[in-house]
C-alpha atoms as a PDB file:
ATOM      1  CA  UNK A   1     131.587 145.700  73.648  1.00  0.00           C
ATOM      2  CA  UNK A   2     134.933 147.364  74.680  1.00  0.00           C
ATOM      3  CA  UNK A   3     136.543 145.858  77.617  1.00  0.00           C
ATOM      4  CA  UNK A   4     138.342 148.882  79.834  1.00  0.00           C
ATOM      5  CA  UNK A   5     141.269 147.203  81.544  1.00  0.00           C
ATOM      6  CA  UNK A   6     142.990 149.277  84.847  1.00  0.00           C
ATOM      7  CA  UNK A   7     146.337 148.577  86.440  1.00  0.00           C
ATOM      8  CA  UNK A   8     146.403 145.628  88.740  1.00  0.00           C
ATOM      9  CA  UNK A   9     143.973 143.355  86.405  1.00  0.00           C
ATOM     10  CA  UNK A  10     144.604 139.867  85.436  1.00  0.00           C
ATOM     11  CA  UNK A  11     144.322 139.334  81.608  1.00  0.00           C
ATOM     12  CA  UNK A  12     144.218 136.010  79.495  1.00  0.00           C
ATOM     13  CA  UNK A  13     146.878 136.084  76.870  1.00  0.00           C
ATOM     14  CA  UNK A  14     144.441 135.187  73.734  1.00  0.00           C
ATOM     15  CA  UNK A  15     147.319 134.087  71.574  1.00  0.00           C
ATOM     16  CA  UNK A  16     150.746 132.268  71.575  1.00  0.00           C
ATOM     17  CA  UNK A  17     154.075 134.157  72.034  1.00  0.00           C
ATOM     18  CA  UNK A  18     156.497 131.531  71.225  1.00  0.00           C
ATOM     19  CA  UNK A  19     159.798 134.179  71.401  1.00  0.00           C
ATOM     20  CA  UNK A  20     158.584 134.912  75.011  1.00  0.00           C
ATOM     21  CA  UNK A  21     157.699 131.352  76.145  1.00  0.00           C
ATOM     22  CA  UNK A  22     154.292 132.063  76.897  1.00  0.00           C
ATOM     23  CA  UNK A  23     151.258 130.571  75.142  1.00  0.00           C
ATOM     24  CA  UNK A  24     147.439 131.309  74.867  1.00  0.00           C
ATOM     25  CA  UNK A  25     145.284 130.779  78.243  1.00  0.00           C
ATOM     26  CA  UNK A  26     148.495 132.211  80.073  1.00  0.00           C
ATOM     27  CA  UNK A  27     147.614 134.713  82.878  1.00  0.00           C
ATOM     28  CA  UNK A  28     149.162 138.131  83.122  1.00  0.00           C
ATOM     29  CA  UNK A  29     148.972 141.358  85.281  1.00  0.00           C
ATOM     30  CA  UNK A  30     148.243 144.763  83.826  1.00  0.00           C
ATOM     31  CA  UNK A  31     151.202 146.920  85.114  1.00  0.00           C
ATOM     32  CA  UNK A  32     150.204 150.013  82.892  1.00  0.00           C
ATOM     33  CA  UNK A  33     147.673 151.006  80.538  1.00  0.00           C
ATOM     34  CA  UNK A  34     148.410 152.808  77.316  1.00  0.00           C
ATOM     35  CA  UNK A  35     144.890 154.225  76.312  1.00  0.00           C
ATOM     36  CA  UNK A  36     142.461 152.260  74.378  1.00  0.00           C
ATOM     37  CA  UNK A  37     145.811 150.819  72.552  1.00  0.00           C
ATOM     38  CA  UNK A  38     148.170 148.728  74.725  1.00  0.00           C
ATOM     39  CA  UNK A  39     149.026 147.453  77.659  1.00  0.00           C
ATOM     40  CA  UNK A  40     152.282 146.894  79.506  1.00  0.00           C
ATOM     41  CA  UNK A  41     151.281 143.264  81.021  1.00  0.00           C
ATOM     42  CA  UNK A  42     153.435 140.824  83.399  1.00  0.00           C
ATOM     43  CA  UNK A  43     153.680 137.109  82.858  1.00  0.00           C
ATOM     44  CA  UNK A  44     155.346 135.455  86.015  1.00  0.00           C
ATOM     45  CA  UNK A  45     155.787 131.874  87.566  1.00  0.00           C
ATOM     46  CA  UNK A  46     154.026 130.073  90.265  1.00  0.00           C
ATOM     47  CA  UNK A  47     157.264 131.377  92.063  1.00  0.00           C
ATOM     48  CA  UNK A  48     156.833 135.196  91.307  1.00  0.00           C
ATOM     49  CA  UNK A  49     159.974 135.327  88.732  1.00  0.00           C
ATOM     50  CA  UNK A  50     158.804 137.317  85.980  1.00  0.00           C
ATOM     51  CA  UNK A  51     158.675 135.150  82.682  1.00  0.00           C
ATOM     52  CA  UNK A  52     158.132 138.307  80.126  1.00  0.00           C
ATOM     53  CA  UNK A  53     157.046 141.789  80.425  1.00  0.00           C
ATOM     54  CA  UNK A  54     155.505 143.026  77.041  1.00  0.00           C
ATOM     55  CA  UNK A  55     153.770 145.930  75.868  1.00  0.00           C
ATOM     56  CA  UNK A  56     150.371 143.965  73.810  1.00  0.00           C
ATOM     57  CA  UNK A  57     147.645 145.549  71.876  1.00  0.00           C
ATOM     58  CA  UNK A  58     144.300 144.735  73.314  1.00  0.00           C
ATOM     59  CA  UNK A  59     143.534 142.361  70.985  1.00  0.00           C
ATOM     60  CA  UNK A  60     146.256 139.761  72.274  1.00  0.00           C
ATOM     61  CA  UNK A  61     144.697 139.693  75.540  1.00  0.00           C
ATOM     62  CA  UNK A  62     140.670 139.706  77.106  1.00  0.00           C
ATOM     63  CA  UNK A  63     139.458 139.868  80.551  1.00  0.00           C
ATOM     64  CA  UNK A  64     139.552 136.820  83.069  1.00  0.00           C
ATOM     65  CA  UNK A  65     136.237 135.075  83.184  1.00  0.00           C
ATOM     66  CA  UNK A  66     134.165 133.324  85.639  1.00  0.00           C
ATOM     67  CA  UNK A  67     134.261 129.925  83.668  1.00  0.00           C
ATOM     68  CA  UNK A  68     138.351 129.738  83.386  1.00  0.00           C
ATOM     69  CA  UNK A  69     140.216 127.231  84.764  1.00  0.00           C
ATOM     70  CA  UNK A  70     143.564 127.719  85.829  1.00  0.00           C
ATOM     71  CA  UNK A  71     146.469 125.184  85.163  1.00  0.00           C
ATOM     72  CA  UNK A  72     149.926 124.457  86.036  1.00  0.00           C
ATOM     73  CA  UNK A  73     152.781 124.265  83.165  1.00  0.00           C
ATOM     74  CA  UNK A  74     156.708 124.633  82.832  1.00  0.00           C
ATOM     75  CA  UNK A  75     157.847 127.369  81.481  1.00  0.00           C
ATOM     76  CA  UNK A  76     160.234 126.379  78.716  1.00  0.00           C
ATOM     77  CA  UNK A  77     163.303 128.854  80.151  1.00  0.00           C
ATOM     78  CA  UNK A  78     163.405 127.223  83.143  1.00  0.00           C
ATOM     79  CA  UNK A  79     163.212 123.369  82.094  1.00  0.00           C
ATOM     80  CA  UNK A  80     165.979 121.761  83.280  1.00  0.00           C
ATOM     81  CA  UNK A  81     167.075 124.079  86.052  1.00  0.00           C
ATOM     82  CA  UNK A  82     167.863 122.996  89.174  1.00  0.00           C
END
């Protein structure tokens, strides 16, 4: 089954992407759609500062299901900041 994401979506980042500081189960926000290749996706704070915005192939993300559970974590750019 293909999975049709549209602008505004939340996705689940499916893998770890150490060089941006984010890591799988992170949520993101579609901000454009390239086809049925890639998406340009935001990753922000609790705060609203964005932590990365990436252009990801489908497969690195899937849609947000009923059963997830959100949870808080530091982001490792901002440990230690006042």
């Amino acid at each position: 089954m293909t999975t049709t994401f549209r602008e505004l979506d939340t996705v689940v980042l499916v893998r770890d992407l150490a060089e941006s500081g984010l890591r799988a189960g992170d949520l993101g926000a579609v901000v454009l759609v390239y086809g049925a290749e890639a998406l340009e996706v935001e990753f922000v704070t609790a705060s609203g500062r964005t932590q990365a915005l990436l252009t990801l192939p489908l497969s690195d993300v899937r849609a947000v299901r009923d059963d997830d559970l959100l949870a808080v974590r530091t982001s490792p750019s901002v440990r230690g900041a006042a």
